[in-house]
Protein backbone atom coordinates (compact mmCIF):
# COMPACT_ATOMS: atom_id res chain seq x y z
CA UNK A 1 -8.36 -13.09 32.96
CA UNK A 2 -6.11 -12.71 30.27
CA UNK A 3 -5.63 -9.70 27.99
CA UNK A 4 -6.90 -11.30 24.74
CA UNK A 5 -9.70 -12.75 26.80
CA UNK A 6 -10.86 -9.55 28.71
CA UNK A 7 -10.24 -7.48 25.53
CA UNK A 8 -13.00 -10.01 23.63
CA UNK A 9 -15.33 -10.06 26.10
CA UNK A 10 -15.50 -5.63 26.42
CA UNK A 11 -15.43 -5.13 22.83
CA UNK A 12 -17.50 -8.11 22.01
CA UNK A 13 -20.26 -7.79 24.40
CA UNK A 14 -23.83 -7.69 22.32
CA UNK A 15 -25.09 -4.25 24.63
CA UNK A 16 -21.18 -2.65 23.75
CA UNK A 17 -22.84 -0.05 21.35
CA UNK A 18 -25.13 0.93 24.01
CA UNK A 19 -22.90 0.57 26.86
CA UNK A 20 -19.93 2.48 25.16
CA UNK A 21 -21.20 5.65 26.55
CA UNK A 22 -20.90 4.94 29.71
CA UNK A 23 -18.03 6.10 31.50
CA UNK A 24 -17.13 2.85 33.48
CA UNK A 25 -17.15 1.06 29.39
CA UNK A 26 -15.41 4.00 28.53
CA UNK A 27 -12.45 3.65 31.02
CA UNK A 28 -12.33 0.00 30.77
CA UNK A 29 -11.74 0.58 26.66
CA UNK A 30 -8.66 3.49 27.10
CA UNK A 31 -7.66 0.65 30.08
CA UNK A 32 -7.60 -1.87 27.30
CA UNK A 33 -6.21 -0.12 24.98
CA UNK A 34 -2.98 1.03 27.19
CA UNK A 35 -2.36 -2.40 27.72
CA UNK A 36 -2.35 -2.90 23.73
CA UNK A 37 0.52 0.00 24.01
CA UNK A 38 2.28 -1.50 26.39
CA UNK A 39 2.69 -4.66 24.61
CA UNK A 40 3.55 -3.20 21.54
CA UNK A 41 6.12 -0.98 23.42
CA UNK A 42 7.66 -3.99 25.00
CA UNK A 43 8.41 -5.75 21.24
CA UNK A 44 12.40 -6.13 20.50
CA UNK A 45 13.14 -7.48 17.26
CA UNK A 46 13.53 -10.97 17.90
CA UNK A 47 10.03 -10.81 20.03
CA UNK A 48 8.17 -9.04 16.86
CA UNK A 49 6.45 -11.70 15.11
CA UNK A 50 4.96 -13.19 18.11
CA UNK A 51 3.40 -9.76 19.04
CA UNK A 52 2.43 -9.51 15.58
CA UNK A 53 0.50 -12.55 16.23
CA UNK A 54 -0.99 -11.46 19.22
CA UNK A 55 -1.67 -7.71 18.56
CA UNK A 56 -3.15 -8.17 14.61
CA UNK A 57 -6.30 -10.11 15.71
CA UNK A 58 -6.85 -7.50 18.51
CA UNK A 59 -6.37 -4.43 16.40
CA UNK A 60 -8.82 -5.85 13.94
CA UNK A 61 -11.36 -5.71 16.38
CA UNK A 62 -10.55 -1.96 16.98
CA UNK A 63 -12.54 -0.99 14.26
CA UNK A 64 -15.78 -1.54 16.19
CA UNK A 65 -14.39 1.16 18.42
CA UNK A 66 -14.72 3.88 15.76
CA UNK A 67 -18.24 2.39 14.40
């Protein structure tokens, strides 16, 4: 499964308020999340804009992390 896909499918899920508590939900989020890093870590300058692409839609959907 891609990143995007698995990424979507965690933070997306309609019990994800309820099952954010747990701690398997809870590891697969930081999991997630290092993988965002990573990605963004790997950017050079002529790579940028294509991560941009891929990391903005993601990071928008961070926010329901910190609701």
């Amino acid at each position: 499964m891609k990143l995007q896909e698995k990424f979507y499918s965690v933070i997306q899920a309609t019990d994800f308020p309820r099952m954010y508590q747990s701690p398997d939900t809870k590891e697969e989020v930081i999991k997630l999340l290092e993988c965002l890093v990573g990605v963004a870590k790997g950017s050079r300058v002529n790579t940028a804009e294509k991560l941009f692409d891929f990391l903005f839609p993601l990071c928008q959907h961070c926010v329901t992390l910190l609701g």
